[in-house]
C-alpha atoms as a PDB file:
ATOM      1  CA  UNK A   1      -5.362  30.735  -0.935  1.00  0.00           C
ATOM      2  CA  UNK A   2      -4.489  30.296  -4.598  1.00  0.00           C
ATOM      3  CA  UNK A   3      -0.732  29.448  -3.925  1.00  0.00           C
ATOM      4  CA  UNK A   4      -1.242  27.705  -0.499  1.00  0.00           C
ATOM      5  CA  UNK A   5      -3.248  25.589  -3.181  1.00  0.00           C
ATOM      6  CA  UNK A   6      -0.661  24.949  -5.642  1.00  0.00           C
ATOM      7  CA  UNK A   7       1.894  24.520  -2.481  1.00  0.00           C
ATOM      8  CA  UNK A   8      -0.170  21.705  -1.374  1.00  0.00           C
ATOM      9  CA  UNK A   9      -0.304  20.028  -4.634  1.00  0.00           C
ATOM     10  CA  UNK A  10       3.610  20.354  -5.363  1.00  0.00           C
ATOM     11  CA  UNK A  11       4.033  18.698  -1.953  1.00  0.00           C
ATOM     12  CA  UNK A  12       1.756  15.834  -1.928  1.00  0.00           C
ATOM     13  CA  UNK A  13       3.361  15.410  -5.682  1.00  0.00           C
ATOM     14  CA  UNK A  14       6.684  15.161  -3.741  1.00  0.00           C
ATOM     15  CA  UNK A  15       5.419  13.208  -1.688  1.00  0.00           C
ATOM     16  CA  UNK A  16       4.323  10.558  -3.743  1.00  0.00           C
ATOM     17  CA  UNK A  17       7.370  10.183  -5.475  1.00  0.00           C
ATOM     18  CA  UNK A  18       9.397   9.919  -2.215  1.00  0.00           C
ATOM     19  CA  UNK A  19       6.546   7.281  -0.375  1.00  0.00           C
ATOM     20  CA  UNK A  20       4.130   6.247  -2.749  1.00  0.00           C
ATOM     21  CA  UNK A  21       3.749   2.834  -3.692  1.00  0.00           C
ATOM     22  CA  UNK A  22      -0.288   2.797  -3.542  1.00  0.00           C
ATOM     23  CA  UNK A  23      -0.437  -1.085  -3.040  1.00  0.00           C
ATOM     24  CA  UNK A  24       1.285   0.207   0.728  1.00  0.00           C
ATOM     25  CA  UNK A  25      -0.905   3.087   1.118  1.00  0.00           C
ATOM     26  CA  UNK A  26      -3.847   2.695   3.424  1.00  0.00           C
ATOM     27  CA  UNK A  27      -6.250   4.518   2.570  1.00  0.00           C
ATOM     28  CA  UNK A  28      -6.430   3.129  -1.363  1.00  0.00           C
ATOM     29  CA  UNK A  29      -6.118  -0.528  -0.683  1.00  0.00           C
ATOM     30  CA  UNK A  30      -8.196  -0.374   2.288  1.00  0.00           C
ATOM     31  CA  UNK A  31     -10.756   1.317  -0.096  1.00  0.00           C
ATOM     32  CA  UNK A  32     -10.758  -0.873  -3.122  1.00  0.00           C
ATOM     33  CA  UNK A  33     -11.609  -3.624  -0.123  1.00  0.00           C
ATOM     34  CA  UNK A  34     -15.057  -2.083   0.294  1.00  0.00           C
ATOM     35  CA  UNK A  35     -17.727  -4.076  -1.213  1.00  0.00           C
ATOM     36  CA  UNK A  36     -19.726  -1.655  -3.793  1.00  0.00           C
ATOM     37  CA  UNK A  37     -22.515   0.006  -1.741  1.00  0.00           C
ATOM     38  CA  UNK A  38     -19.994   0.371   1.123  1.00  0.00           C
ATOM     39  CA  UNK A  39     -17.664   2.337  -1.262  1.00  0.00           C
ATOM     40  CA  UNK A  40     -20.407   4.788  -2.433  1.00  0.00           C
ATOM     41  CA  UNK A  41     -21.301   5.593   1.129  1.00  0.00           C
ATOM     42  CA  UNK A  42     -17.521   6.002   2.521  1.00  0.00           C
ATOM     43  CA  UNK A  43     -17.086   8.379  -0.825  1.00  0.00           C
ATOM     44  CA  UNK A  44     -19.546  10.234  -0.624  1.00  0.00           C
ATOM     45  CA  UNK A  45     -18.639  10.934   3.329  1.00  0.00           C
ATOM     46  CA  UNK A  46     -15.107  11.585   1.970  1.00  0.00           C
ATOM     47  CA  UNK A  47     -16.205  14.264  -0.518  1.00  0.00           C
ATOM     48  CA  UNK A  48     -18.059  15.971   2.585  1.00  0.00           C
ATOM     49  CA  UNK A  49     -15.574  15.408   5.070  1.00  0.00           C
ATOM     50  CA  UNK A  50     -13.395  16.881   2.311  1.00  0.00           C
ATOM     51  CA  UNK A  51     -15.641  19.425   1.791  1.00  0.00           C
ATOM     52  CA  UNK A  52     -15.812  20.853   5.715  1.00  0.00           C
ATOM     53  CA  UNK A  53     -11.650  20.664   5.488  1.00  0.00           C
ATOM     54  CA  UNK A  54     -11.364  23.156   2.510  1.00  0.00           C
ATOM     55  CA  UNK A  55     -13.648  25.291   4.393  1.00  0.00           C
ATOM     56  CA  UNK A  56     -11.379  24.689   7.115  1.00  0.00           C
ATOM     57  CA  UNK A  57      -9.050  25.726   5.679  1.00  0.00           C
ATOM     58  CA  UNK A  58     -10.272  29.459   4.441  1.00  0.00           C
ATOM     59  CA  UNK A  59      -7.652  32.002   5.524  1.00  0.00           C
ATOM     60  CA  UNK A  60      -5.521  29.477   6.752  1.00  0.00           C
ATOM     61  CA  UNK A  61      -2.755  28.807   4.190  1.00  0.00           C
ATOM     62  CA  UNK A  62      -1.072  26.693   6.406  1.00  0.00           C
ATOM     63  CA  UNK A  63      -3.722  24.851   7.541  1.00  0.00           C
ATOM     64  CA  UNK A  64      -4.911  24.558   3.320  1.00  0.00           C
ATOM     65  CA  UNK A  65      -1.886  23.575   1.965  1.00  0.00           C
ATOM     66  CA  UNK A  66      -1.431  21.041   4.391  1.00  0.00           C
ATOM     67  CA  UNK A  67      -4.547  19.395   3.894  1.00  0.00           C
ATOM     68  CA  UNK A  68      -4.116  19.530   0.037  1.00  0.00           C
ATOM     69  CA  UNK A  69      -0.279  17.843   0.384  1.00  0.00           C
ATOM     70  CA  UNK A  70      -1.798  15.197   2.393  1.00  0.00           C
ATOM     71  CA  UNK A  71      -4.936  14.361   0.571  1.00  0.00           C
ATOM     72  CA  UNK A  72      -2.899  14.603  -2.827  1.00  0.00           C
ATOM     73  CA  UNK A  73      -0.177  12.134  -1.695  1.00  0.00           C
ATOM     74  CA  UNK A  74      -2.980   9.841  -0.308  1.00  0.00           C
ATOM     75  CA  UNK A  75      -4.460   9.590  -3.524  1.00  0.00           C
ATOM     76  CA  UNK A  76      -2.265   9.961  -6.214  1.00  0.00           C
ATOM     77  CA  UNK A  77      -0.484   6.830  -7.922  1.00  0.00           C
ATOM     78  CA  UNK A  78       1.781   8.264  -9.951  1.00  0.00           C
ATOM     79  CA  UNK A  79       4.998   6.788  -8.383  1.00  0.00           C
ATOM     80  CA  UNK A  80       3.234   2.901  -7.881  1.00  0.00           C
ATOM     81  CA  UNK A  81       2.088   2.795 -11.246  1.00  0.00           C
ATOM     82  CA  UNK A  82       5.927   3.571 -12.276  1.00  0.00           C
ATOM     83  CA  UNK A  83       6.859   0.777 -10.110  1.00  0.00           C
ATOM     84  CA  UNK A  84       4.468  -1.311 -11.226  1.00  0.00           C
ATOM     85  CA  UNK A  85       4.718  -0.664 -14.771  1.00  0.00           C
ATOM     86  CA  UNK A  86       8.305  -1.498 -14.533  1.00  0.00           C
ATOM     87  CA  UNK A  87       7.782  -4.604 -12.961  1.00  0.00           C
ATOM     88  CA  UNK A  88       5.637  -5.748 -15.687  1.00  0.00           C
ATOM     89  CA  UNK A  89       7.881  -5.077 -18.281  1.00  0.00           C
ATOM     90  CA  UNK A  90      11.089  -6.390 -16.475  1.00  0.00           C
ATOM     91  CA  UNK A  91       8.802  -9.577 -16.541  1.00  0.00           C
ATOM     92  CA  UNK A  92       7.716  -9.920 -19.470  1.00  0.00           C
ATOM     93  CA  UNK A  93      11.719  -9.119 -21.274  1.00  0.00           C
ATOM     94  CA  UNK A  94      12.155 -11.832 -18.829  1.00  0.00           C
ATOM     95  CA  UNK A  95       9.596 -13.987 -20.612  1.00  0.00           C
ATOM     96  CA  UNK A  96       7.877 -14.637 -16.713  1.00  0.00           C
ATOM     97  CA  UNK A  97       4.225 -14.390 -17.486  1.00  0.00           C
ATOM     98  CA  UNK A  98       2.604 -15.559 -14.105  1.00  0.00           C
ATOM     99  CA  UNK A  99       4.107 -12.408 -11.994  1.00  0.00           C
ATOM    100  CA  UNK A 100       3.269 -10.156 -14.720  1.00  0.00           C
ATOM    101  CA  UNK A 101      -0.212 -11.328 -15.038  1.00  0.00           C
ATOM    102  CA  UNK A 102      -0.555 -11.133 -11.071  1.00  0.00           C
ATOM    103  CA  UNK A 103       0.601  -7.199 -11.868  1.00  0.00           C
ATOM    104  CA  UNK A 104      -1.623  -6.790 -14.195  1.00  0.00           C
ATOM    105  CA  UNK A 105      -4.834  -7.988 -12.180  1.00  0.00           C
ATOM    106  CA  UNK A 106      -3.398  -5.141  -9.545  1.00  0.00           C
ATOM    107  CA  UNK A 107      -3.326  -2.448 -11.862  1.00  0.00           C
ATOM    108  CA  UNK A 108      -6.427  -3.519 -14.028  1.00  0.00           C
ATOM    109  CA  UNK A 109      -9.952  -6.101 -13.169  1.00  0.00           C
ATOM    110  CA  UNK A 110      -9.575  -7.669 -17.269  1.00  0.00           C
ATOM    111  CA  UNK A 111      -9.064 -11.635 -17.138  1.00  0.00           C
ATOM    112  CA  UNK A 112      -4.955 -12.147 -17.773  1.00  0.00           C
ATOM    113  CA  UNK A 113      -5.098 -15.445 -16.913  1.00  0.00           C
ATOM    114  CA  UNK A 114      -3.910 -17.124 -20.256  1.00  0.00           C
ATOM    115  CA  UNK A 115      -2.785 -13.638 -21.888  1.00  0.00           C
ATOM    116  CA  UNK A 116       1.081 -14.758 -23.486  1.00  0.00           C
ATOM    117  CA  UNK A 117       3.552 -12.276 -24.098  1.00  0.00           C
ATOM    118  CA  UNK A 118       1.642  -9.891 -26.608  1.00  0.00           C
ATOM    119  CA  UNK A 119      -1.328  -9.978 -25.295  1.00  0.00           C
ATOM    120  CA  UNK A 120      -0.122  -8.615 -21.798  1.00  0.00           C
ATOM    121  CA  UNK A 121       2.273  -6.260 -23.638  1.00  0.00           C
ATOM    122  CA  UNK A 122      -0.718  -4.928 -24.650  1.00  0.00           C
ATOM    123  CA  UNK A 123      -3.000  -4.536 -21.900  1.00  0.00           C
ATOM    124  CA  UNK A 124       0.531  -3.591 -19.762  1.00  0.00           C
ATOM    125  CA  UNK A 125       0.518  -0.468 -22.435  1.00  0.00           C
ATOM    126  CA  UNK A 126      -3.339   0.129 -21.885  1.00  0.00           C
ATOM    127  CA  UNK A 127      -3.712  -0.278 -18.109  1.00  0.00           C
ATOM    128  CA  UNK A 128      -0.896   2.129 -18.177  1.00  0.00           C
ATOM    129  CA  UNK A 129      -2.280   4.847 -20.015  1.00  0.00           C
ATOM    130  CA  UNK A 130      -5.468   4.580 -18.220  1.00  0.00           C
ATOM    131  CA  UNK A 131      -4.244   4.721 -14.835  1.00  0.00           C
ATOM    132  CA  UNK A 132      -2.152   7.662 -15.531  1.00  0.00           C
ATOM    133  CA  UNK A 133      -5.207   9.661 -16.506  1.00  0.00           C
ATOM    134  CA  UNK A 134      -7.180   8.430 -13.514  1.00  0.00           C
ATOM    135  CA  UNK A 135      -4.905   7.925 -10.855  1.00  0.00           C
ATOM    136  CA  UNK A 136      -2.936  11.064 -11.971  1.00  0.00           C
ATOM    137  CA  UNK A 137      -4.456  13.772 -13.769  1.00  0.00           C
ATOM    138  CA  UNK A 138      -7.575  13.392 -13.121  1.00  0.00           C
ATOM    139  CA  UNK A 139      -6.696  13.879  -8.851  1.00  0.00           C
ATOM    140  CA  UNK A 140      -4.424  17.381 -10.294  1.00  0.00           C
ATOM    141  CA  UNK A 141      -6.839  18.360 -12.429  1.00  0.00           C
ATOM    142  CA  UNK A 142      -9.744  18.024  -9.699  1.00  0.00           C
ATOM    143  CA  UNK A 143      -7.051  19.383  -6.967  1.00  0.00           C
ATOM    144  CA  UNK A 144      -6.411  22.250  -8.648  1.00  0.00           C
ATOM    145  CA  UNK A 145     -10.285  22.931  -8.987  1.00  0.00           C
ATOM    146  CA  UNK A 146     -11.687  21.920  -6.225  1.00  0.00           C
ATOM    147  CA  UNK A 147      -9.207  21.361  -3.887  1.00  0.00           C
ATOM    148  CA  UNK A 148      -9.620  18.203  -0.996  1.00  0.00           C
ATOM    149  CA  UNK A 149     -12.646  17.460  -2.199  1.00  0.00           C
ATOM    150  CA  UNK A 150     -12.057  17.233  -5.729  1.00  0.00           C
ATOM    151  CA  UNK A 151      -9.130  15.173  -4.905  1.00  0.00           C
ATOM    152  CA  UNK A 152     -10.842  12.737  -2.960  1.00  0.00           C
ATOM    153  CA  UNK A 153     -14.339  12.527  -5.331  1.00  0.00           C
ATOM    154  CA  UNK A 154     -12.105  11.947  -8.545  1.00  0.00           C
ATOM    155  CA  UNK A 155     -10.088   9.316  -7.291  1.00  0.00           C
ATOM    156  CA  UNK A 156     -13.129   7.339  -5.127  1.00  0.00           C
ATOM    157  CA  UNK A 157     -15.173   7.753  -8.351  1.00  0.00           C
ATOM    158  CA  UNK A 158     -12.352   5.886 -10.520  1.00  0.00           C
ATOM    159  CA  UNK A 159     -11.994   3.308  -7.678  1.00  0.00           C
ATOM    160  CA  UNK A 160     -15.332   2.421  -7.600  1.00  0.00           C
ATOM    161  CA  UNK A 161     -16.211   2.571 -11.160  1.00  0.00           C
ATOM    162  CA  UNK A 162     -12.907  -0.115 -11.792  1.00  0.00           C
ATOM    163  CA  UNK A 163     -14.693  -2.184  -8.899  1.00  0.00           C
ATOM    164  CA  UNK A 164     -17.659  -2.892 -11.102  1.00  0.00           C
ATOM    165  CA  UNK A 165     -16.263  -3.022 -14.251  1.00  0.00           C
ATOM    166  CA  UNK A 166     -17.872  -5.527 -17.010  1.00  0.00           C
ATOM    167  CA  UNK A 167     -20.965  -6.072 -14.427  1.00  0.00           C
ATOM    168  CA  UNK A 168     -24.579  -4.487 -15.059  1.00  0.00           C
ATOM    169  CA  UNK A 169     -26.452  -1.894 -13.112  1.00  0.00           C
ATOM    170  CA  UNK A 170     -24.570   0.914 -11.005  1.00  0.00           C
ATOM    171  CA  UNK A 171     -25.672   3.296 -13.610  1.00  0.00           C
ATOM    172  CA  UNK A 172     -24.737   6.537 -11.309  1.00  0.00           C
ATOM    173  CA  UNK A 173     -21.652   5.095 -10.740  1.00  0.00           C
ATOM    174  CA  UNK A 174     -21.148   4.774 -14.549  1.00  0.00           C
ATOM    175  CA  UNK A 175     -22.261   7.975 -15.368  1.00  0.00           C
ATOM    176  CA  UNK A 176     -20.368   9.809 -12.250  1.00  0.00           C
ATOM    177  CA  UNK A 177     -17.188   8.314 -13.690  1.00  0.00           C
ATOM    178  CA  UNK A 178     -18.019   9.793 -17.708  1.00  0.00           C
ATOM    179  CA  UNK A 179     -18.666  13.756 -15.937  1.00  0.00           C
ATOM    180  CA  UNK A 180     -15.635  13.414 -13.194  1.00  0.00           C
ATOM    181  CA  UNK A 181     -13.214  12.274 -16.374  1.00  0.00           C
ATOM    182  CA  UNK A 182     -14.749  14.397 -19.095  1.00  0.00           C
ATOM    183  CA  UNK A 183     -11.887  16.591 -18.963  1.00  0.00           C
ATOM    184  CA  UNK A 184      -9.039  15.010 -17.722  1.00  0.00           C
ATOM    185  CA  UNK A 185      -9.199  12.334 -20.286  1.00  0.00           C
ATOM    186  CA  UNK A 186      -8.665  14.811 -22.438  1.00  0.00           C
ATOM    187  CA  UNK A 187      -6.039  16.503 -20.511  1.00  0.00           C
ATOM    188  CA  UNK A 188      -4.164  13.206 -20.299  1.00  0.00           C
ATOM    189  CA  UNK A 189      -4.337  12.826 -24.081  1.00  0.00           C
ATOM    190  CA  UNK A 190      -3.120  16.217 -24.583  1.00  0.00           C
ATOM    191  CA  UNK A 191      -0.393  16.279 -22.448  1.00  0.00           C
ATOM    192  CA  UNK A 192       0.503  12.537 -23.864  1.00  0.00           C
ATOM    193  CA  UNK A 193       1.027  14.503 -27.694  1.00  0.00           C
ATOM    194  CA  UNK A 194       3.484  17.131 -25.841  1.00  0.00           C
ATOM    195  CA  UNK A 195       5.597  14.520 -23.851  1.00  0.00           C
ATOM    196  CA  UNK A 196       5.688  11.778 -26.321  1.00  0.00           C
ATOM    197  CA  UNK A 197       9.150  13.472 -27.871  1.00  0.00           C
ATOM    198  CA  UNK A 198      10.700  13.333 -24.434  1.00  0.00           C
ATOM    199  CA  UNK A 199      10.524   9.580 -24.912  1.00  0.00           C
ATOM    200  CA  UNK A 200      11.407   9.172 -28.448  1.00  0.00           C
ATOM    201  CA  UNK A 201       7.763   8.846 -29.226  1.00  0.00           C
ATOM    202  CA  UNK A 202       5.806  10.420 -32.109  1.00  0.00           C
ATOM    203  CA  UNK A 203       3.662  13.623 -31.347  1.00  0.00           C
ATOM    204  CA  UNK A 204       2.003  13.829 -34.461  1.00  0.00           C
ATOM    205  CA  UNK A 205       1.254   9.866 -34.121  1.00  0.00           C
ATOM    206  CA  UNK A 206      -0.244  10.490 -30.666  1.00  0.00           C
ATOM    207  CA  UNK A 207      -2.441  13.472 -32.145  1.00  0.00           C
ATOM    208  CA  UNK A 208      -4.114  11.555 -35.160  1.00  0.00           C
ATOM    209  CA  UNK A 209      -4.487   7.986 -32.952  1.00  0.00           C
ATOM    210  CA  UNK A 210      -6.625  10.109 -30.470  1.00  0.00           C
ATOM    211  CA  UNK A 211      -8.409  12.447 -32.874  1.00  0.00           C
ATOM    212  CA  UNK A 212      -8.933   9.198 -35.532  1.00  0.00           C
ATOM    213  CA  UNK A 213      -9.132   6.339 -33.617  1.00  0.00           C
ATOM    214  CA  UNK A 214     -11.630   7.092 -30.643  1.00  0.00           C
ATOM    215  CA  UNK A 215     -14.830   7.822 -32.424  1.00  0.00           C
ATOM    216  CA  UNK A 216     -15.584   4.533 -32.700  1.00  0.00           C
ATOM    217  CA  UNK A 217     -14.900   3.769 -28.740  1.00  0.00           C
ATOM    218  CA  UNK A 218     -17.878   3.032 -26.473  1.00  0.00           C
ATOM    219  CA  UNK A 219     -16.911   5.297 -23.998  1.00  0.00           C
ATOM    220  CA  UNK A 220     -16.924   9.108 -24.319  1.00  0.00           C
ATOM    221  CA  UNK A 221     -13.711   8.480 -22.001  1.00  0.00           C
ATOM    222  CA  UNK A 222     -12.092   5.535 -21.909  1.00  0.00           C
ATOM    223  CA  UNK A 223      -9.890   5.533 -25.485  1.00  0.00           C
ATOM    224  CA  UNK A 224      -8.722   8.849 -25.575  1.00  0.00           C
ATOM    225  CA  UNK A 225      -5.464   8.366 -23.558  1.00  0.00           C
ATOM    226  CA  UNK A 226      -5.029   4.595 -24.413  1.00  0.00           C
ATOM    227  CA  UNK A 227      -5.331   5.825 -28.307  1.00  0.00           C
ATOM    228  CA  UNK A 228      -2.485   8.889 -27.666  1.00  0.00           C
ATOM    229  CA  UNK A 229      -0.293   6.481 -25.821  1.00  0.00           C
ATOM    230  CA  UNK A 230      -0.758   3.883 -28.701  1.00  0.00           C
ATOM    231  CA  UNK A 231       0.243   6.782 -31.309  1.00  0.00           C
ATOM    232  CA  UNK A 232       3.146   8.246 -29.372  1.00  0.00           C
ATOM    233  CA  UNK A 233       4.375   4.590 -29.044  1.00  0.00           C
ATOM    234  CA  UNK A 234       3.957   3.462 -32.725  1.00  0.00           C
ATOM    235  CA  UNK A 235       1.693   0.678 -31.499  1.00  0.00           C
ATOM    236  CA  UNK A 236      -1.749  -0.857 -31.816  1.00  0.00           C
ATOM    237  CA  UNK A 237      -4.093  -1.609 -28.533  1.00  0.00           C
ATOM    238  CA  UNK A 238      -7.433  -2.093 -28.221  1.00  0.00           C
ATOM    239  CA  UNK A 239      -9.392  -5.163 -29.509  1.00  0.00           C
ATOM    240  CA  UNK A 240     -11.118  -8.278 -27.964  1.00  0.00           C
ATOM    241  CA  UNK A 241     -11.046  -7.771 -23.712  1.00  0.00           C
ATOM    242  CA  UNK A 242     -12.155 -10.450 -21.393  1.00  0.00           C
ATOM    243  CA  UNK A 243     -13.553  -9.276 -18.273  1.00  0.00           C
ATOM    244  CA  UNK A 244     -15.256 -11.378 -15.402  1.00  0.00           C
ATOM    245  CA  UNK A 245     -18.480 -10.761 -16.235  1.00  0.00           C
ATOM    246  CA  UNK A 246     -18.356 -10.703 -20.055  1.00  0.00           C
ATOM    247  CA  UNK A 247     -16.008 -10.044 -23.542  1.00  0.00           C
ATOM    248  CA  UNK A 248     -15.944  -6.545 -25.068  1.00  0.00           C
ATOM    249  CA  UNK A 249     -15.212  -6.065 -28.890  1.00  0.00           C
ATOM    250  CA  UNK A 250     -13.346  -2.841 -28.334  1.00  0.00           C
ATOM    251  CA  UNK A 251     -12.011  -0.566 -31.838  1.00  0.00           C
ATOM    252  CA  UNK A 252      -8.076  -1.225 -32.506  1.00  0.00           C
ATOM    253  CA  UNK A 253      -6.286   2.071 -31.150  1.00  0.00           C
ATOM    254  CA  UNK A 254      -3.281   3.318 -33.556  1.00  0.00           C
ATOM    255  CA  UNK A 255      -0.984   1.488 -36.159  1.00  0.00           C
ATOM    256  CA  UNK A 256       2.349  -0.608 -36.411  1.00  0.00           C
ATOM    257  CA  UNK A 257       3.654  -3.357 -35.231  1.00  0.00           C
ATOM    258  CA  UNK A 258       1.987  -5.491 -32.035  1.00  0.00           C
ATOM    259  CA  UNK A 259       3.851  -4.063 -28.596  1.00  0.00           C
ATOM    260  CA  UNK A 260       6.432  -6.165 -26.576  1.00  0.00           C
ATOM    261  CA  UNK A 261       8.355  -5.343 -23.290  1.00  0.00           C
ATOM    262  CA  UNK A 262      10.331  -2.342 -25.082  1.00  0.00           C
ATOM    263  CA  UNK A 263       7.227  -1.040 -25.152  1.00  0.00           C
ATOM    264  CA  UNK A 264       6.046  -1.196 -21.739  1.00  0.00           C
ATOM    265  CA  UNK A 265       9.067   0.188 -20.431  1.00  0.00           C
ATOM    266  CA  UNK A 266       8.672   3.657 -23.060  1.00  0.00           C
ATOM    267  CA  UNK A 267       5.258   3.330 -21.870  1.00  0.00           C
ATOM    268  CA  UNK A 268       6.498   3.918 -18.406  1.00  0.00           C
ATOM    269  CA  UNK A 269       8.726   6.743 -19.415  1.00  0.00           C
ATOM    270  CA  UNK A 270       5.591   8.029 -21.259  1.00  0.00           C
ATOM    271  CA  UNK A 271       3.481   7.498 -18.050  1.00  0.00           C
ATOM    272  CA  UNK A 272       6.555  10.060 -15.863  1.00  0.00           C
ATOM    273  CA  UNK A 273       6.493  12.801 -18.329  1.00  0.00           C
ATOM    274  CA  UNK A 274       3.194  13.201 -18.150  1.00  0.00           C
ATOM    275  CA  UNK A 275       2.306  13.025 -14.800  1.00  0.00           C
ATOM    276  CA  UNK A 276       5.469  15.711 -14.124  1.00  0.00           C
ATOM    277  CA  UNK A 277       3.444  17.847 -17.218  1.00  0.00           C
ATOM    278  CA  UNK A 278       0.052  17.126 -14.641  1.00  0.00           C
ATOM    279  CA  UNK A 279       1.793  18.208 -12.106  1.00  0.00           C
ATOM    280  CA  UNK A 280       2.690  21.624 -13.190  1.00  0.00           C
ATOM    281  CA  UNK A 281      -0.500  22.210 -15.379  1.00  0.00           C
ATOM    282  CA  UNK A 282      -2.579  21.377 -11.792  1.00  0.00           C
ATOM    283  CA  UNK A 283      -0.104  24.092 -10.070  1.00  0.00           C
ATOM    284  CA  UNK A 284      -1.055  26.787 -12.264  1.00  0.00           C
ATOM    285  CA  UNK A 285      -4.742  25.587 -12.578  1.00  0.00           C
ATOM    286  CA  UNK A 286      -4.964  26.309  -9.005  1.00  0.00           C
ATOM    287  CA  UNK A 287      -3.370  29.957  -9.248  1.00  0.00           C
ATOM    288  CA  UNK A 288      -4.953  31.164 -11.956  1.00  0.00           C
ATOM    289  CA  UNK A 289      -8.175  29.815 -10.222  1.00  0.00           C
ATOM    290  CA  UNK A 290      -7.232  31.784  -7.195  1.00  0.00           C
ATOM    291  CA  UNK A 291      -6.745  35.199  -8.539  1.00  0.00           C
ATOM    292  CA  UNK A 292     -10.107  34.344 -10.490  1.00  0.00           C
ATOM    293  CA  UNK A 293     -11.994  33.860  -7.341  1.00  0.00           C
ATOM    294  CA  UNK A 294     -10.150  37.204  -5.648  1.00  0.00           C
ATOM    295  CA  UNK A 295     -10.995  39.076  -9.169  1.00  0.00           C
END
């Protein structure tokens, strides 16, 4: 069971990359359509209807793996996001701020209307980092777990919590979203230190930004990858956000120079490494798991 597991995950991850463009994919746009109390319901009938699959699914490799390929590539947005994030940045080297602010309100639910060319450089590099731990590794990380269910209760948790962000109440949903990305936050930060040389970043840059410059972050969460990218990059993020429903005064994340396009483009590259390092770390997550279970 451990390897049809990991099978599933390396095809769904194949997947992705061959068909993924999530603003195509039915079952994520038609769930970020839901209106909040909707969502909760359809997620938590996904993590049970995810549930009864895996069991499914018990001594029946083929019958597992499939169900883990197809669930992964449903959720993961590993190959959008790279499309997307190149978009922005072709934009903005372009100096064409209305497409990339109509990007950015895909990817993340800040205000961009007025944001000029460093201010969406910035949010371009945050949004990024952010979405590749929870569109990413957080799915892998859960996958490899958990299985179906894992894959479908991180990713609906991150959905909904991005529905409601900067707008009171929905404490379950707030608190949900802190346990489910506990650990791949950290994962994603981790992993952003090992690929950062791949991309000409700095390790040891990505290493002290996240150890250094998340204390003072609101969320237990939220800076840890945005701070590593930041570092790797040679960048700062972070700082005054407009949302719809109010202005956060957030702690400036690494040091240098203000990002531009250049940037956004390493901070795809950055985005591709790790996902590929998710990728494999979720693959032997879920055999290692496996022989656990059998020991």
């Amino acid at each position: 069971m451990s390897a049809a597991r990991a099978i599933g995950l390396v095809l769904g991850v194949a997947a992705d990359g061959a068909l993924g463009d999530p603003r195509r994919r039915l079952p994520v746009t038609a769930f970020r359509r839901l209106p909040h109390r909707s969502g909760v319901l359809v997620a938590g009938a996904l993590v049970m209807g995810g549930a009864l699959l895996e069991r499914a699914g018990r001594g029946r490799p083929l019958v597992q793996a499939s169900a883990t390929a197809v669930t992964t590539w449903a959720v993961l947005g590993a190959a959008g996001l790279a499309q997307q994030g190149t978009e922005l940045a072709r934009d903005l080297e372009e100096c064409r701020f209305e497409p990339a602010r109509a990007t950015l309100s895909e990817l993340d639910p800040r205000v961009a209307d007025g944001l000029g060319a460093i201010a969406l450089s910035r949010a371009s590099v945050e949004t990024l980092a952010e979405n590749t731990s929870d569109a990413v590794v957080a799915p892998l990380v859960w996958g490899a777990l958990a299985g179906v269910p894992g894959l479908l209760g991180a990713r609906a948790v991150s959905l909904l919590r991005r529905s409601r962000v900067g707008r009171r109440g929905h404490w379950a949903v707030d608190r949900a979203d802190e346990l489910v990305h506990l650990v791949p936050t950290r994962v994603a930060a981790a992993l952003t230190v090992l690929a950062a040389p791949v991309v000409g970043g700095s390790a040891g840059g990505a290493w002290r930004a996240w150890r250094r410059d998340t204390i003072a972050h609101p969320s237990p969460n939220a800076g840890r990858v945005e701070a590593a990218f930041a570092g790797a990059l040679e960048i700062r993020v972070g700082g005054r956000t407009v949302y719809p429903h109010g202005v956060l005064e957030l702690p400036v994340l690494g040091v240098g120079r203000n990002p531009d396009a250049g940037h956004v483009t390493r901070a795809v590259e950055l985005s591709r490494v790790v996902g590929w390092l998710a990728g494999a770390t979720a693959v032997v997550v879920a055999v290692v798991t496996g022989f656990g279970r059998r020991g």
